[in-house]
PDB file of N, CA and C in Angstrom:
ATOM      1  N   UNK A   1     -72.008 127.611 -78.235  1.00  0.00           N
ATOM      2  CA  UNK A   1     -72.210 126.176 -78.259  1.00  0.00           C
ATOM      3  C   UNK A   1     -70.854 125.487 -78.185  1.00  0.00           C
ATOM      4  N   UNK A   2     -70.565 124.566 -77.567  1.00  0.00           N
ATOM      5  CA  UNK A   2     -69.658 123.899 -77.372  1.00  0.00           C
ATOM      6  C   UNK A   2     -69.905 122.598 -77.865  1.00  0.00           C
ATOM      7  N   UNK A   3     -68.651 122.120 -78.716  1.00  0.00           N
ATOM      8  CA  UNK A   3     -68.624 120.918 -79.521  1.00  0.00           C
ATOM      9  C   UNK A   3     -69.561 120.052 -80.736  1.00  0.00           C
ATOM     10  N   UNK A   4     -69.962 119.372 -80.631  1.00  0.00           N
ATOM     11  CA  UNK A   4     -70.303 119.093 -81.663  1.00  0.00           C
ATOM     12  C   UNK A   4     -71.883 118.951 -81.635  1.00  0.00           C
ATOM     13  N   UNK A   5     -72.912 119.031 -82.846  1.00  0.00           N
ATOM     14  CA  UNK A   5     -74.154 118.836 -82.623  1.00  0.00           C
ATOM     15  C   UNK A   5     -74.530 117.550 -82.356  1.00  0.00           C
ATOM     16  N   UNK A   6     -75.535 117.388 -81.911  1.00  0.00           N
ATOM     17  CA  UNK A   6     -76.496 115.829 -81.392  1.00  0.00           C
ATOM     18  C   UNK A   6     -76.218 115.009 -82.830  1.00  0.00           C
ATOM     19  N   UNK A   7     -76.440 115.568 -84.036  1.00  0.00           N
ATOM     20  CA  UNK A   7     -76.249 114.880 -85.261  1.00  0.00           C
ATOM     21  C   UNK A   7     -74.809 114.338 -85.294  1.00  0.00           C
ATOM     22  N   UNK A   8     -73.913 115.427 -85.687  1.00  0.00           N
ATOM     23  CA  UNK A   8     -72.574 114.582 -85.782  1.00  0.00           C
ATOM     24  C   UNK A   8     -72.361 113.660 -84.805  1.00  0.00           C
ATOM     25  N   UNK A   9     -72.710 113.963 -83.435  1.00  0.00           N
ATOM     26  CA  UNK A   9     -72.029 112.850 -82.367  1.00  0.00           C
ATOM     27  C   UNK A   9     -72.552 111.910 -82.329  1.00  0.00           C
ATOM     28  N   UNK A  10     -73.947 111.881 -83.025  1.00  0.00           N
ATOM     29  CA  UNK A  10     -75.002 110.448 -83.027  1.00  0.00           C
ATOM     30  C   UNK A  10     -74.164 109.232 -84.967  1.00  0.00           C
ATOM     31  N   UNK A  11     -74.023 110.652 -85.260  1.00  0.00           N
ATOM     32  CA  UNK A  11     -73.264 109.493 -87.004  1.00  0.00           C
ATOM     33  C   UNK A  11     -72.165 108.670 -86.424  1.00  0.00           C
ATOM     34  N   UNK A  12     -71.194 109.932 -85.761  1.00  0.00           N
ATOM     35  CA  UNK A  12     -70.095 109.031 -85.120  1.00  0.00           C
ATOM     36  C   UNK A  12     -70.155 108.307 -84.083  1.00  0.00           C
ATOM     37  N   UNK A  13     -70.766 107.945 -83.175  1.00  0.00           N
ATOM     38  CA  UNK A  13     -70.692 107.047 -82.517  1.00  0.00           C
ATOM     39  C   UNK A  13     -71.457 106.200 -83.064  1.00  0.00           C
ATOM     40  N   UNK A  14     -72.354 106.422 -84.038  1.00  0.00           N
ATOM     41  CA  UNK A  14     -72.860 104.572 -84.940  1.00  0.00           C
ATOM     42  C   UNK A  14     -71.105 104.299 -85.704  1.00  0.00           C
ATOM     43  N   UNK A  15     -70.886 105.340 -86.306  1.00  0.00           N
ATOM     44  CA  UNK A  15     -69.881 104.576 -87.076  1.00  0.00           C
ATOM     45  C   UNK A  15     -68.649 104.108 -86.281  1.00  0.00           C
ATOM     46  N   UNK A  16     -67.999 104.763 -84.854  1.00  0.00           N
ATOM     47  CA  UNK A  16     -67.630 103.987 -84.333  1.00  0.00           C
ATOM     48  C   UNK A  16     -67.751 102.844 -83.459  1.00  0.00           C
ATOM     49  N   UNK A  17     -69.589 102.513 -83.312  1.00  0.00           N
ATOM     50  CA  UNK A  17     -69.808 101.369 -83.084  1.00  0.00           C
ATOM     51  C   UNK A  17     -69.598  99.889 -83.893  1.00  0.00           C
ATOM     52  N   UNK A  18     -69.973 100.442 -85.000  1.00  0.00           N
ATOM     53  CA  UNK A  18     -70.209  99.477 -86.174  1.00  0.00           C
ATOM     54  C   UNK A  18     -68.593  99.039 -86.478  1.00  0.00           C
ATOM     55  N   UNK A  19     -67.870 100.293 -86.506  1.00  0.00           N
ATOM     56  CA  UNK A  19     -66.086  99.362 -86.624  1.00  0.00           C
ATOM     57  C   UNK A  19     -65.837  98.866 -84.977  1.00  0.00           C
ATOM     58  N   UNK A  20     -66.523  98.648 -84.258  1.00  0.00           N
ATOM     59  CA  UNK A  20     -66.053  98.252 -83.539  1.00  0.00           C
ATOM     60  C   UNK A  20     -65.071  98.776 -82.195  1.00  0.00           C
ATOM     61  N   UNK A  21     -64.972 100.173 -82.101  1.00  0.00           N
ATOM     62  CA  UNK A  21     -63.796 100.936 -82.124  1.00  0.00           C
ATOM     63  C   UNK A  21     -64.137 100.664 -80.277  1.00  0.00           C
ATOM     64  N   UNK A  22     -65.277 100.835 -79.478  1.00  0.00           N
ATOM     65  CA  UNK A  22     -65.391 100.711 -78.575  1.00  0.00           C
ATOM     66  C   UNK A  22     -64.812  99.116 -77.963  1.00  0.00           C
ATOM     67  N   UNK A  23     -65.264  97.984 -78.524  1.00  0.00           N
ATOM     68  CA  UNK A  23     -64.670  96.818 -78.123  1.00  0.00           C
ATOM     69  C   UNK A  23     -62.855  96.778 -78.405  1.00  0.00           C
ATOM     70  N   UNK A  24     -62.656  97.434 -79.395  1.00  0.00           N
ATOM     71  CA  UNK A  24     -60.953  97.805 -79.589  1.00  0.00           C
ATOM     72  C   UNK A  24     -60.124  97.911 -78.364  1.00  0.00           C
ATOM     73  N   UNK A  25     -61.383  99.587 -78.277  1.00  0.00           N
ATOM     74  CA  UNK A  25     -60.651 100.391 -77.110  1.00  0.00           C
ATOM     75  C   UNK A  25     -60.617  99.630 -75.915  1.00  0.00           C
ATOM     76  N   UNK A  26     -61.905  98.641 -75.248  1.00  0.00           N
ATOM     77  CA  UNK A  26     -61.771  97.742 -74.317  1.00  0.00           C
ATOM     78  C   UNK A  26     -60.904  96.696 -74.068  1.00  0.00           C
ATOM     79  N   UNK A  27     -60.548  96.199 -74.910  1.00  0.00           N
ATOM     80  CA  UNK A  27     -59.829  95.228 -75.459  1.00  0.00           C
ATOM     81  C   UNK A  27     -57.695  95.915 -75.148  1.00  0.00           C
ATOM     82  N   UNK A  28     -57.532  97.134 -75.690  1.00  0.00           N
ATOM     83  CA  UNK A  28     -56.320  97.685 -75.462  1.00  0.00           C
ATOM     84  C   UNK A  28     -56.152  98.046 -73.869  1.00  0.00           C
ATOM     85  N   UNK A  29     -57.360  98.807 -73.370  1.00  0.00           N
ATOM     86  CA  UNK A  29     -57.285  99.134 -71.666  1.00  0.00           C
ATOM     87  C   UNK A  29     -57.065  97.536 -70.817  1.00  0.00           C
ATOM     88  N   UNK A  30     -57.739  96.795 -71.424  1.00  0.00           N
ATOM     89  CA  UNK A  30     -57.446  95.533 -70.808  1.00  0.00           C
ATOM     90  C   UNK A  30     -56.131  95.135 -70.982  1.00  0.00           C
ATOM     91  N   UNK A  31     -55.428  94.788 -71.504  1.00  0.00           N
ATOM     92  CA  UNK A  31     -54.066  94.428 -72.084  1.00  0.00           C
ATOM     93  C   UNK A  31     -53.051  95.075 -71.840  1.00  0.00           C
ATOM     94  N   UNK A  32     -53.005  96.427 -71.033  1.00  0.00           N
ATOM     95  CA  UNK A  32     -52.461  97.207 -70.415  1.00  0.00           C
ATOM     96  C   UNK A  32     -52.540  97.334 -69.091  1.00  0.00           C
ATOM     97  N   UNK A  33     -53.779  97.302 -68.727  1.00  0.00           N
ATOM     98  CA  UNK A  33     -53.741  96.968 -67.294  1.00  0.00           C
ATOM     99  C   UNK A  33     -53.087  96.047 -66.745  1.00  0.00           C
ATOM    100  N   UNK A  34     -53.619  94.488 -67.641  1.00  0.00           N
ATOM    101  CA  UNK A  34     -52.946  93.385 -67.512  1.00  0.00           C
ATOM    102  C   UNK A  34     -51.501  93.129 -67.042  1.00  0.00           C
ATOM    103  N   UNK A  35     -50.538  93.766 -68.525  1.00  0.00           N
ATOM    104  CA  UNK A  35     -49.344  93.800 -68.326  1.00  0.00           C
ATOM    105  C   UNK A  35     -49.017  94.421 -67.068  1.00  0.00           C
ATOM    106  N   UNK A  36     -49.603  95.705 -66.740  1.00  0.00           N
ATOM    107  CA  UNK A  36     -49.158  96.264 -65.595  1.00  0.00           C
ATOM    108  C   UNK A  36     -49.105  95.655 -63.949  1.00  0.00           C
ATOM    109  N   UNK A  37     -50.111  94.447 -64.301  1.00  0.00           N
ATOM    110  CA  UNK A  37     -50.543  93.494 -62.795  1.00  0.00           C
ATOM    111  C   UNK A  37     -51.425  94.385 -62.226  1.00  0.00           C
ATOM    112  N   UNK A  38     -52.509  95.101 -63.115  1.00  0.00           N
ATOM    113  CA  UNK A  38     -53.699  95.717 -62.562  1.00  0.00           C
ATOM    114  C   UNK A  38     -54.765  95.474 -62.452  1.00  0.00           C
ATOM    115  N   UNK A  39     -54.934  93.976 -62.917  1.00  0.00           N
ATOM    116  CA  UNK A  39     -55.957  93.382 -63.236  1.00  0.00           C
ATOM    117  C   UNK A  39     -56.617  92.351 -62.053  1.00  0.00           C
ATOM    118  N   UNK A  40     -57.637  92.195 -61.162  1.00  0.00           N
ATOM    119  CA  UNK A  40     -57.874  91.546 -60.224  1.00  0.00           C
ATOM    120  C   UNK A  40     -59.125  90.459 -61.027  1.00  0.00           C
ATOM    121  N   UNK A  41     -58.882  89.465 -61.534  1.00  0.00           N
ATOM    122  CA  UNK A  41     -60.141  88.544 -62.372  1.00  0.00           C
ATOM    123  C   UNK A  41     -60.837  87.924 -61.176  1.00  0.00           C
ATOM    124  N   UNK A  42     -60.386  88.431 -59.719  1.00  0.00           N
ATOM    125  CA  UNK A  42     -61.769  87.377 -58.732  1.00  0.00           C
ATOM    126  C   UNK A  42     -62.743  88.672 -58.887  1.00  0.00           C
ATOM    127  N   UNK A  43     -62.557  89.600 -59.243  1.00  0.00           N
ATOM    128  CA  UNK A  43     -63.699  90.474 -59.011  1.00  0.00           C
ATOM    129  C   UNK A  43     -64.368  90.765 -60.469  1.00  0.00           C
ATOM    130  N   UNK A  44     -64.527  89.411 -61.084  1.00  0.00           N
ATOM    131  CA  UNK A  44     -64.835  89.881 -62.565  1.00  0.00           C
ATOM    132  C   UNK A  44     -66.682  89.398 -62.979  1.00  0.00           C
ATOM    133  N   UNK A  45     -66.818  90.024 -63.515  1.00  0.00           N
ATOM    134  CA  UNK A  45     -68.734  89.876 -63.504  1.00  0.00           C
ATOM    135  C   UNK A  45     -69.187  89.619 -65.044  1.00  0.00           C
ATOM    136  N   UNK A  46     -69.803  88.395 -65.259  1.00  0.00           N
ATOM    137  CA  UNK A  46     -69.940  88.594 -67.017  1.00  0.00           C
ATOM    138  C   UNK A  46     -71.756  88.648 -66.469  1.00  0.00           C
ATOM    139  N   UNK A  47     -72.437  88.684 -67.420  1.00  0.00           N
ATOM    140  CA  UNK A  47     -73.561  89.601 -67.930  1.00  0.00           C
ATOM    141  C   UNK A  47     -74.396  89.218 -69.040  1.00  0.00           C
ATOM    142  N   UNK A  48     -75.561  88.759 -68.756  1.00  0.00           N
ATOM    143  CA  UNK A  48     -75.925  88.777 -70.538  1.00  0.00           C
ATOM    144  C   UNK A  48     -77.670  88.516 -70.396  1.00  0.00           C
ATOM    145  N   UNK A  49     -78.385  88.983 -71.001  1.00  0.00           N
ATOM    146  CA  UNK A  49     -79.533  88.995 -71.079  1.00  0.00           C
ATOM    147  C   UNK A  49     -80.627  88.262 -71.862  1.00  0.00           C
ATOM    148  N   UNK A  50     -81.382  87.478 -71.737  1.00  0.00           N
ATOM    149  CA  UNK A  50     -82.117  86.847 -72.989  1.00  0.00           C
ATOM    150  C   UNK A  50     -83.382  87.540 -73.244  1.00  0.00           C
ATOM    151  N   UNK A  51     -84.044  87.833 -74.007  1.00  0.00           N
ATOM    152  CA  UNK A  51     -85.538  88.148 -74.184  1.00  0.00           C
ATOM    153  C   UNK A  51     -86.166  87.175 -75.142  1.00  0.00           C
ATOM    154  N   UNK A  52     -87.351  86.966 -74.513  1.00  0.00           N
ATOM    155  CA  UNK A  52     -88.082  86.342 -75.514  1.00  0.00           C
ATOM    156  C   UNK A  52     -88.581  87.049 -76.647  1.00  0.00           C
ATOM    157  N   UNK A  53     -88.406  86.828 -78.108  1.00  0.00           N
ATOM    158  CA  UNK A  53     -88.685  87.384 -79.147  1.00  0.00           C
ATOM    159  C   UNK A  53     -90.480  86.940 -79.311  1.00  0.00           C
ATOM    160  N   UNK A  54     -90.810  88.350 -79.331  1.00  0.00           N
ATOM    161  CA  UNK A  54     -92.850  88.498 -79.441  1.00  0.00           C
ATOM    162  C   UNK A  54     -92.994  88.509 -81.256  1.00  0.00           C
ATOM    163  N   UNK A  55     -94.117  88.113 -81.228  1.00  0.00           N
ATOM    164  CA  UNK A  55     -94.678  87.906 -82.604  1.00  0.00           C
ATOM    165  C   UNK A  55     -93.855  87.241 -83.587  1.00  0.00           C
ATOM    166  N   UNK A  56     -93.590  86.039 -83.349  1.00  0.00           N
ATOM    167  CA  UNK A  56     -92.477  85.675 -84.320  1.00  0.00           C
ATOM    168  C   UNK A  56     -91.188  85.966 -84.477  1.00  0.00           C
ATOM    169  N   UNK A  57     -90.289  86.694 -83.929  1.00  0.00           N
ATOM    170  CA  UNK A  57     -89.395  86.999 -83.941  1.00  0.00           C
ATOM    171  C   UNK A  57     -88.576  85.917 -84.097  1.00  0.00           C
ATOM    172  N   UNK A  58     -87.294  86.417 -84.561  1.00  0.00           N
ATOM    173  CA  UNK A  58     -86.079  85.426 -84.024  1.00  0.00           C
ATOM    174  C   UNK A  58     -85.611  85.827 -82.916  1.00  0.00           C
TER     175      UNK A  58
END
């Protein structure tokens, strides 16, 4: 078996969701690229989804 079980890799990636560690890491690749003049913002795409919340929801 190679690396880690479905369990550990499922704890750790909640717990590095929950700190945040993925928006970090996005956040540093950006800021590096940047500096470098690697960054092209006409080709930039934002994203976002609404759903209507069923049965009462918020």
């Amino acid at each position: 078996m190679f690396g880690a079980s479905w369990q550990t890799a499922h704890r750790r990636f909640t717990y590095w969701t929950e700190a945040r560690v993925w928006a970090k890491l996005h956040r540093i690749i950006l800021d590096e690229l940047g500096a470098a003049g690697e960054l092209d913002w006409s080709r930039c795409a934002i994203d976002s989804v609404s759903l209507r919340a069923v049965k009462g929801g918020r």
